[in-house]
Protein backbone atom coordinates (compact mmCIF):
# COMPACT_ATOMS: atom_id res chain seq x y z
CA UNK A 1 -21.31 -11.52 20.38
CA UNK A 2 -18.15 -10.93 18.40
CA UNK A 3 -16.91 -8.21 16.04
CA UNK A 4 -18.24 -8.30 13.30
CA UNK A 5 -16.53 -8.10 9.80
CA UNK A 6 -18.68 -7.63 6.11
CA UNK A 7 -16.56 -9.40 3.02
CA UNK A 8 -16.20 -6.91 0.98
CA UNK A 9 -13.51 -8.54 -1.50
CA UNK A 10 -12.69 -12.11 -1.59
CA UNK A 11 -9.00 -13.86 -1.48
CA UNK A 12 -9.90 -15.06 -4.93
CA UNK A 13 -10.42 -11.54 -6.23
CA UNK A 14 -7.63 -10.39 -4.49
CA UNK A 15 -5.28 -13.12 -5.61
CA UNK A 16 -6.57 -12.62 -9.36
CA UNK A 17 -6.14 -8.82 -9.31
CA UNK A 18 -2.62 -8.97 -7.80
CA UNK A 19 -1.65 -11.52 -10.32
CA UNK A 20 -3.16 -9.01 -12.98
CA UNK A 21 -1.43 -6.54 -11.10
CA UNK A 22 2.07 -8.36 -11.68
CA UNK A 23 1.45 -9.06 -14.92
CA UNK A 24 1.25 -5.02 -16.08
CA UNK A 25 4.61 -4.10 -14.00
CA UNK A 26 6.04 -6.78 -15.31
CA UNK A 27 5.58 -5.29 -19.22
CA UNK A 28 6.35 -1.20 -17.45
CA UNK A 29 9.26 -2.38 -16.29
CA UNK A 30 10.61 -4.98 -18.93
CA UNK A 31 14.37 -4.52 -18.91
CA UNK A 32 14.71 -2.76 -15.54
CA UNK A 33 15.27 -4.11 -12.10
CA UNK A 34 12.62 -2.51 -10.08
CA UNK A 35 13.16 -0.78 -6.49
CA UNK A 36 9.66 -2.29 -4.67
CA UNK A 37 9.58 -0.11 -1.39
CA UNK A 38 6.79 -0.92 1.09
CA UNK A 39 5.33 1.29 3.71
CA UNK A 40 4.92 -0.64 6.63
CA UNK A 41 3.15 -2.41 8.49
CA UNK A 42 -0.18 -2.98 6.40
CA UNK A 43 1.54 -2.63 3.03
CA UNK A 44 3.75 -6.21 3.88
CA UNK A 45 1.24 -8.80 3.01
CA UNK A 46 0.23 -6.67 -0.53
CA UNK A 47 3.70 -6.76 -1.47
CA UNK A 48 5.40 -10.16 -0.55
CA UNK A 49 1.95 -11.14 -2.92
CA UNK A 50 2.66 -8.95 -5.47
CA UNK A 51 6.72 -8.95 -5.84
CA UNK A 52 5.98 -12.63 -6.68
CA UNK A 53 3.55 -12.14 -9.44
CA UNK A 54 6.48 -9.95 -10.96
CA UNK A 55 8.27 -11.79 -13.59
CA UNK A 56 11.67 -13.77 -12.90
CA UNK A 57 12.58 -11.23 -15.91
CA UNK A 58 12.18 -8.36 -14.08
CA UNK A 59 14.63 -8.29 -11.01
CA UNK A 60 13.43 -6.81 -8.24
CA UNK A 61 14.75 -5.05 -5.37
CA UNK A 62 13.02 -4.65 -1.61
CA UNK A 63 13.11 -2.14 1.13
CA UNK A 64 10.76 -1.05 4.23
CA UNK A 65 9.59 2.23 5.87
CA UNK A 66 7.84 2.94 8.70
CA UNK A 67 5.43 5.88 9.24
CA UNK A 68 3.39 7.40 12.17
CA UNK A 69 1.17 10.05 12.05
CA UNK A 70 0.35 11.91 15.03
CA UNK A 71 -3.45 12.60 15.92
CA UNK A 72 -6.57 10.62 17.21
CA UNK A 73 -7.29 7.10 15.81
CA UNK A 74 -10.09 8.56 13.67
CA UNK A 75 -8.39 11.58 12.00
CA UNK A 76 -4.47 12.02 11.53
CA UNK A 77 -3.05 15.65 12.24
CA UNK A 78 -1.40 15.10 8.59
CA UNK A 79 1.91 15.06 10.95
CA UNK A 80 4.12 12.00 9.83
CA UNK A 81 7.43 11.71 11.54
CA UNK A 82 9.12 8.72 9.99
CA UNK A 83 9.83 5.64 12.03
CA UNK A 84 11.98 3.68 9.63
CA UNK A 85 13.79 5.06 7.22
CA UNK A 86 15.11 3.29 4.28
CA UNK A 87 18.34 1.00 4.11
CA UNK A 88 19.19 1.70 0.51
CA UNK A 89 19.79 5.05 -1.64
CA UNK A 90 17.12 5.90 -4.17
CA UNK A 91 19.42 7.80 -6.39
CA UNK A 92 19.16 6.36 -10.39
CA UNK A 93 16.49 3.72 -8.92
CA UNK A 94 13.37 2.86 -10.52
CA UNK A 95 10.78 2.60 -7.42
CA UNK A 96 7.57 1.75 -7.11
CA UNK A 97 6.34 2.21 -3.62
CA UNK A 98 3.90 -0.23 -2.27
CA UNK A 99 1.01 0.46 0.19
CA UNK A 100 -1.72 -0.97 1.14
CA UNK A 101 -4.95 1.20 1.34
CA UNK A 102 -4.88 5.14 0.42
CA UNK A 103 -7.48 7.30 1.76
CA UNK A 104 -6.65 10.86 2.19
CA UNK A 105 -3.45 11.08 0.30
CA UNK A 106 -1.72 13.19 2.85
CA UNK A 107 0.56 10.68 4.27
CA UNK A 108 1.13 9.43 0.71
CA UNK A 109 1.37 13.33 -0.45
CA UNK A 110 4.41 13.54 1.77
CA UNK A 111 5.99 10.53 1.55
CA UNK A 112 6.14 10.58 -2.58
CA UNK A 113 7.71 13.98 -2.02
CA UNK A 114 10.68 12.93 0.01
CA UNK A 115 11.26 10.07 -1.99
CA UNK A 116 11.49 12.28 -5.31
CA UNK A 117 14.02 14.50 -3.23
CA UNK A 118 16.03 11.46 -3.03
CA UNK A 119 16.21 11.13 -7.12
CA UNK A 120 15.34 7.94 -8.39
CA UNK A 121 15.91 7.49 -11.99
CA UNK A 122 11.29 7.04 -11.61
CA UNK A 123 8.79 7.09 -8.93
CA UNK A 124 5.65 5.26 -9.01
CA UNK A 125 3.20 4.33 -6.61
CA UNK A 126 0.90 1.33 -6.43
CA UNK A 127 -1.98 0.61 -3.90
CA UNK A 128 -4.42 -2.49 -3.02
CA UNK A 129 -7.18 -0.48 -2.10
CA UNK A 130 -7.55 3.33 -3.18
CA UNK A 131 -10.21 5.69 -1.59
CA UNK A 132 -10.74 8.48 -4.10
CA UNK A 133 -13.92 9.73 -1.92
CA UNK A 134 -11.37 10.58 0.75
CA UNK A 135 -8.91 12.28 -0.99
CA UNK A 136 -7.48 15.67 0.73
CA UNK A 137 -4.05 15.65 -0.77
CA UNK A 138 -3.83 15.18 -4.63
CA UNK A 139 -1.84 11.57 -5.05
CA UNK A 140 -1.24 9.77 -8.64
CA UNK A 141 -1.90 6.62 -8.29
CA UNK A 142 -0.07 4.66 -10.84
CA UNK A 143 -1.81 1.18 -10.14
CA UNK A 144 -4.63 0.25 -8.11
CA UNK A 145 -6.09 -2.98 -6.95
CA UNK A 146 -9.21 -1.98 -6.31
CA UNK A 147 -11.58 1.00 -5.58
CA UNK A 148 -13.50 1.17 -2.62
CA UNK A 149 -16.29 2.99 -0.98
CA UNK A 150 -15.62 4.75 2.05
CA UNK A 151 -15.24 1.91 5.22
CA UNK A 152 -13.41 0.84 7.58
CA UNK A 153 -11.56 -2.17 6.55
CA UNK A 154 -9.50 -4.87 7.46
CA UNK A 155 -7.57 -7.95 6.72
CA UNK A 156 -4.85 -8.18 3.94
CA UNK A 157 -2.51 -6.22 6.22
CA UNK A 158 -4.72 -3.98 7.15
CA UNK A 159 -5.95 -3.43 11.05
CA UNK A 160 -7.70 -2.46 13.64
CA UNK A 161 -5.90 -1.61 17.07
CA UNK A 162 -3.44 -4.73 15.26
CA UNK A 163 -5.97 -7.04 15.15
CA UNK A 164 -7.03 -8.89 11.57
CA UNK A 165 -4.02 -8.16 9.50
CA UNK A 166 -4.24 -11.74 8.73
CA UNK A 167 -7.70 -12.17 6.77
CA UNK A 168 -7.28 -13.19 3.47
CA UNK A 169 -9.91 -11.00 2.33
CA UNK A 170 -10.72 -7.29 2.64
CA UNK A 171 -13.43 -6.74 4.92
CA UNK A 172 -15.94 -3.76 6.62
CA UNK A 173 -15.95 -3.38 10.01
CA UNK A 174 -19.96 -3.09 11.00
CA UNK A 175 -19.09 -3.35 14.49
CA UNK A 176 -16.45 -3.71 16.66
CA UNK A 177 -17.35 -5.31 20.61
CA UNK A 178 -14.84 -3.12 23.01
C-alpha cells in the first residue's frame, strides 16, 4: 500500500481560479507595476501560475523569501527566523505577497508586519488556499483562491516531509505509509 492522497481541488479549478485570480489584479493594479513577492518554497508554483495570468499591461516585478519556524512538524512555536531575505527594497513599492496556503496566520501575522516596516507605497496579500477555521493571528487576506476545510494538503507547492509539491491538484492526505 501507498500513501494515500483525496482530490480535493482539481488542476482545472485551480487553473480557472488563478486565471480569475489574474484577471482582478490585473484591474487593482491597472497603471502600476506590481512588486509580486513569494514566500518560499510552497508559494513558487502559485505564483510563476499566477504572475502569468497578470496582464502584459501591468508590469510586474519578482522577489523570494524564505521562512522557518521553529517547533514540531505538527504545531509551529510561532518563532520564524527568516532564511532568505529579500534582494530588493520595498520602499514606494506596490507588493502583493504571494503564499501558498494560510492556516494560522501567525507566520503571515509577522511577516506582513516587517514588510510594512519596510514602506511600500501598498501591501497586499494573496493566498491559494486560506484556512479561516485555523486562524490564531488576525491576517487580511486581500485575495484568495480558495477556502478550505481544515486538512492536511498537498500538491501545488505544497508538501509533506518535500514530497508532492508537484501534483497539479490540491489534495488531503488520508494516510501517509512511514
Amino acid at each position: 500500500m501507498g500513501d494515500v492522497i483525496r482530490v480535493m481541488i482539481s488542476e482545472e479549478e485551480i487553473e480557472k481560479r488563478v486565471k480569475e485570480l489574474g484577471e482582478i489584479i490585473s484591474r487593482d493594479y491597472a497603471g502600476k507595476t506590481l512588486h509580486m513577492i513569494c514566500v518560499l518554497k510552497g508559494g513558487v508554483y502559485f505564483m510563476t501560475d499566477l504572475s502569468k495570468r497578470i496582464s502584459e499591461d501591468v508590469p510586474v516585478t519578482l522577489d523570494f523569501m524564505s521562512v522557518s519556524s521553529y517547533g514540531d512538524d505538527t504545531k509551529s512555536s510561532g518563532v520564524v527566523r527568516i532564511v532568505k531575505d529579500l534582494d530588493q527594497p520595498l520602499e514606494g513599492k506596490d507588493v502583493l505577497l504571494v503564499e501558498d496556503i494560510i492556516d494560522s496566520g501567525r507566520t503571515l501575522y509577522y511577516l506582513m508586519d516587517i514588510m510594512r516596516g519596510r514602506h511600500p507605497k501598498s501591501l497586499k496579500l494573496c493566498t491559494l488556499l486560506n484556512k479561516p477555521d485555523r486562524r490564531e493571528r488576525d491576517v487580511k487576506v486581500d485575495y484568495t483562491g480558495f477556502m478550505i476545510e481544515n486538512n492536511f494538503v498537498v500538491g501545488c507547492g505544497m508538501d509533506y516531509k518535500q514530497k508532492y509539491r508537484n501534483l497539479p491538484y490540491v489534495g488531503a492526505v488520508e494516510r501517509i505509509e512511514e
